[in-house]
C-alpha atoms as a PDB file:
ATOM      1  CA  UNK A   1       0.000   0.000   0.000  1.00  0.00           C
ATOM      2  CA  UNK A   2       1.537   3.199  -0.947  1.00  0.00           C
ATOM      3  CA  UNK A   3       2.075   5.942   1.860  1.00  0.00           C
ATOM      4  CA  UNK A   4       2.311   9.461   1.622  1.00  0.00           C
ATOM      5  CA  UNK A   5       5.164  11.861   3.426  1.00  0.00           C
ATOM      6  CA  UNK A   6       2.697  12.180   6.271  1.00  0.00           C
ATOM      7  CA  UNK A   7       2.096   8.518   6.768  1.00  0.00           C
ATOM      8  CA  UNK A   8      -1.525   8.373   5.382  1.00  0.00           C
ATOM      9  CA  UNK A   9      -2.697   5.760   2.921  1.00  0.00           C
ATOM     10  CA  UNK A  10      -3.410   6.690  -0.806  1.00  0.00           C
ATOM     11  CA  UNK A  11      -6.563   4.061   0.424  1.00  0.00           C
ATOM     12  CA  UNK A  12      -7.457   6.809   3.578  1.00  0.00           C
ATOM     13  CA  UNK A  13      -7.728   9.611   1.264  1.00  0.00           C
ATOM     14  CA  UNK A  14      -9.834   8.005  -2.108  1.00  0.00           C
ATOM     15  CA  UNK A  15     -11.867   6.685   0.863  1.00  0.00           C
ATOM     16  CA  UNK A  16     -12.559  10.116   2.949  1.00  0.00           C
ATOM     17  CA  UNK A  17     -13.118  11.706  -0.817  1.00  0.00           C
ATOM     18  CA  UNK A  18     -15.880   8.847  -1.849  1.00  0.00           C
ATOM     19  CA  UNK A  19     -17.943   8.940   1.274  1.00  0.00           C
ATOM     20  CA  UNK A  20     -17.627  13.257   1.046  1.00  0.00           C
ATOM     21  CA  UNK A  21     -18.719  12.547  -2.759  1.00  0.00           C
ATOM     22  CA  UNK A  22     -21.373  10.434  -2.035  1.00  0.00           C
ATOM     23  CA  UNK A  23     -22.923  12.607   1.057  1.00  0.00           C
ATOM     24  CA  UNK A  24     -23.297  15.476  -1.287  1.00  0.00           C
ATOM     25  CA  UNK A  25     -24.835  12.838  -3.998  1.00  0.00           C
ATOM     26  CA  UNK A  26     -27.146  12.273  -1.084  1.00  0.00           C
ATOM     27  CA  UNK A  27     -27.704  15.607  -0.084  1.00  0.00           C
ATOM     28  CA  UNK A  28     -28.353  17.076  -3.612  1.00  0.00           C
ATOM     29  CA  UNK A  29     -31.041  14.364  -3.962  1.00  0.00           C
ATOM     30  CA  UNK A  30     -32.902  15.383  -0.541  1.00  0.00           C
ATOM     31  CA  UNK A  31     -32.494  18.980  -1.793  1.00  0.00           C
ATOM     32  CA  UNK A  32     -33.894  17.986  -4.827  1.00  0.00           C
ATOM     33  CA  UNK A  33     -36.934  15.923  -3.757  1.00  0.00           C
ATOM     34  CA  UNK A  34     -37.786  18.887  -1.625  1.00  0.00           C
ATOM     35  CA  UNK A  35     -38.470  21.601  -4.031  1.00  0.00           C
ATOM     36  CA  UNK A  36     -41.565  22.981  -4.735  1.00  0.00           C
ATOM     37  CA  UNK A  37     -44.590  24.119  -2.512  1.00  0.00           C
ATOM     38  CA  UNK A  38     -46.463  21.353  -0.486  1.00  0.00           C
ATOM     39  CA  UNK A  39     -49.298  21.404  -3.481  1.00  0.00           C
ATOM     40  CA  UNK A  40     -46.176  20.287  -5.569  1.00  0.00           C
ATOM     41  CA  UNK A  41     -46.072  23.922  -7.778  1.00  0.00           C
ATOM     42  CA  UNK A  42     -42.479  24.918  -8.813  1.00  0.00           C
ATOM     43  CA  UNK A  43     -41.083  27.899  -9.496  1.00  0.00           C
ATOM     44  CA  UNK A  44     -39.688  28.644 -12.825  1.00  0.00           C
ATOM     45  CA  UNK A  45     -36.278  28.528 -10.960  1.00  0.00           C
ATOM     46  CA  UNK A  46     -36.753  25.289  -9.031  1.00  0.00           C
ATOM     47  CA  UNK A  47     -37.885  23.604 -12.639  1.00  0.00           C
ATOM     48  CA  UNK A  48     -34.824  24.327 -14.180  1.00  0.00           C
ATOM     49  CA  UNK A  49     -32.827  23.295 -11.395  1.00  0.00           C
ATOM     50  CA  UNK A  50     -34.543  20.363 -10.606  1.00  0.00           C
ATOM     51  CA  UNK A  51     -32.713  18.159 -13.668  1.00  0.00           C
ATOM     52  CA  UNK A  52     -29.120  20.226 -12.600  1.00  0.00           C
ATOM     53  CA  UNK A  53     -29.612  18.736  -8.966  1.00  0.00           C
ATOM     54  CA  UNK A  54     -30.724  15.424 -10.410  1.00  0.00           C
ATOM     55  CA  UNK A  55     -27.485  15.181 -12.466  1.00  0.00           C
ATOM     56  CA  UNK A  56     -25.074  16.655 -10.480  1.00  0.00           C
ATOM     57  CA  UNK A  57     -26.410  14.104  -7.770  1.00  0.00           C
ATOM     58  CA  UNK A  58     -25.817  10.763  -9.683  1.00  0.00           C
ATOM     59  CA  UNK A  59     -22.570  12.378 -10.817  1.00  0.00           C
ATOM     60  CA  UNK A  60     -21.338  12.558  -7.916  1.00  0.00           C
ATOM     61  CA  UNK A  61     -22.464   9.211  -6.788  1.00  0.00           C
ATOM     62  CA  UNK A  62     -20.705   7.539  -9.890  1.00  0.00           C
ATOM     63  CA  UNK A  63     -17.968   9.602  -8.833  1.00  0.00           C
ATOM     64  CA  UNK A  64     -17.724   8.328  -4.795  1.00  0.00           C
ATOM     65  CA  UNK A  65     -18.222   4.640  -6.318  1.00  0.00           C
ATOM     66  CA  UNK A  66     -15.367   4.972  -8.578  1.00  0.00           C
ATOM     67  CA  UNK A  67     -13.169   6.508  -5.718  1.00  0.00           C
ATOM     68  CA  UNK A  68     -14.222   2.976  -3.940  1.00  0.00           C
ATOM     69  CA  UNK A  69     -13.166   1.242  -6.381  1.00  0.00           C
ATOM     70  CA  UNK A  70      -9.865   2.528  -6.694  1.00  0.00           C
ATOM     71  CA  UNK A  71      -9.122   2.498  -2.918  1.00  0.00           C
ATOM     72  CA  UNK A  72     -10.093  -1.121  -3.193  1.00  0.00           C
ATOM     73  CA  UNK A  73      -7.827  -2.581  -6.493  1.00  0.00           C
ATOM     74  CA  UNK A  74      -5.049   0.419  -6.395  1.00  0.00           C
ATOM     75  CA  UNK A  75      -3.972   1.914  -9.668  1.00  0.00           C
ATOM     76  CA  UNK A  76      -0.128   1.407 -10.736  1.00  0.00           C
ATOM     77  CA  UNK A  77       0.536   4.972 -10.099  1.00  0.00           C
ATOM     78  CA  UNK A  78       1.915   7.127  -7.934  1.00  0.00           C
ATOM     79  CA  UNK A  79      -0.257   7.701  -4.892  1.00  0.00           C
ATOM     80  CA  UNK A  80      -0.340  11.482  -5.266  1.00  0.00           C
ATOM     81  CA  UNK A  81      -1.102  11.877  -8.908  1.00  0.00           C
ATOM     82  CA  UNK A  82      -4.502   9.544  -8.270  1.00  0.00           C
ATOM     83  CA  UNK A  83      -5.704  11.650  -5.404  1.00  0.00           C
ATOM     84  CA  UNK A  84      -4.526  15.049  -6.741  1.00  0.00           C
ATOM     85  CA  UNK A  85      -6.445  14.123 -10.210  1.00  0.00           C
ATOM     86  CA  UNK A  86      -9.093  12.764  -8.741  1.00  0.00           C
ATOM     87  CA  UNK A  87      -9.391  15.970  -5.871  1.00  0.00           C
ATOM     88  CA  UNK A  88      -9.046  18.612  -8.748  1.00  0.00           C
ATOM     89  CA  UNK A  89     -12.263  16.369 -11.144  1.00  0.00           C
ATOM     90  CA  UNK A  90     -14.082  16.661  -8.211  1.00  0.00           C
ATOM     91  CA  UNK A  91     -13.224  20.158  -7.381  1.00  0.00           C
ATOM     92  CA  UNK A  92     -13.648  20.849 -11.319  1.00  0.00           C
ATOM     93  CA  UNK A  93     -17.208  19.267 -11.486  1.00  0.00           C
ATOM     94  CA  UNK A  94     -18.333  21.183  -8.083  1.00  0.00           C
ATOM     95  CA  UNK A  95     -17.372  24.547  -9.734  1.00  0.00           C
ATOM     96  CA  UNK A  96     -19.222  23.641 -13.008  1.00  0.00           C
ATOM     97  CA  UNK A  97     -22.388  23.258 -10.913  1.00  0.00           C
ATOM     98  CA  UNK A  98     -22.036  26.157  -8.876  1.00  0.00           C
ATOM     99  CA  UNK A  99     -21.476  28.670 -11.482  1.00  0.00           C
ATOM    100  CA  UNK A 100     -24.936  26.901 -13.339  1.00  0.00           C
ATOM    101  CA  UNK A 101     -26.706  27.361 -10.311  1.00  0.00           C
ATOM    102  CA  UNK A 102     -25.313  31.066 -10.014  1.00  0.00           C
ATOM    103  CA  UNK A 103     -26.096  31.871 -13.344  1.00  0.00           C
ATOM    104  CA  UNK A 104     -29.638  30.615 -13.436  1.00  0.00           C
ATOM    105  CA  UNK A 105     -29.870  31.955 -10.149  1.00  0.00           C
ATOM    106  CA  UNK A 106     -29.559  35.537 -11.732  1.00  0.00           C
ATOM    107  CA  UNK A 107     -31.021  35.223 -14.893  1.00  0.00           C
ATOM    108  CA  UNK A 108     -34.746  33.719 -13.516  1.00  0.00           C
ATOM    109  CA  UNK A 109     -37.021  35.496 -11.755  1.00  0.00           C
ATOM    110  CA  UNK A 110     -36.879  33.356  -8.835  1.00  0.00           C
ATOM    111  CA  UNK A 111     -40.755  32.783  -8.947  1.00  0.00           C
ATOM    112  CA  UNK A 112     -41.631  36.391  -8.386  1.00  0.00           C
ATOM    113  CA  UNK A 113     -43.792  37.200 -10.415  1.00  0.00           C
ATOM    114  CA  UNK A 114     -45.063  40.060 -12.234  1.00  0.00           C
END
């Protein structure tokens, strides 16, 4: 098993980053099963974000199960070049779905109305 200079596992880290991967999977889910009013009317806003949630969320799950998998059957790498890539996807694919959010965020009307 390959060790870092601090004496952590390349198996800690892929690990700590799947289960963080797969709690936001979860969370985005839960976020997104609980948009709307209680008679089940969505805003303009919340219907376009409801697929970006839905996506983002099984992303992300993919993502956690494929850090799983490579904690479990290690890549011939180098430790650091696995977690670094796979930190800066992650990282990458966060920031894509943020600045979405933000932009649809800005450009609908937030259910206002006229």
């Amino acid at each position: 098993m390959a060790k870092f200079k601090n004496g952590t596992s390349m198996n800690t880290r892929l690990i700590f980053l799947g289960f963080l991967s797969v709690i936001i999977a979860f969370y985005l889910k839960m976020k997104a099963d609980s948009f709307g009013f209680p008679d089940g009317h969505l805003t303009e806003l919340e219907h376009t974000q409801l697929p970006l949630h839905y996506i983002f969320s099984i992303l992300s799950g993919f993502f956690g199960l494929g850090l799983f998998y490579m904690a479990w059957k290690p890549l011939k790498l180098k430790p650091n070049i696995v977690t670094s890539a796979a930190t800066a996807v992650y990282l990458l694919l966060i920031l894509v779905f943020i600045a979405i959010n933000y932009w649809l965020g800005i450009t609908l009307d937030h259910g206002r109305g006229g």
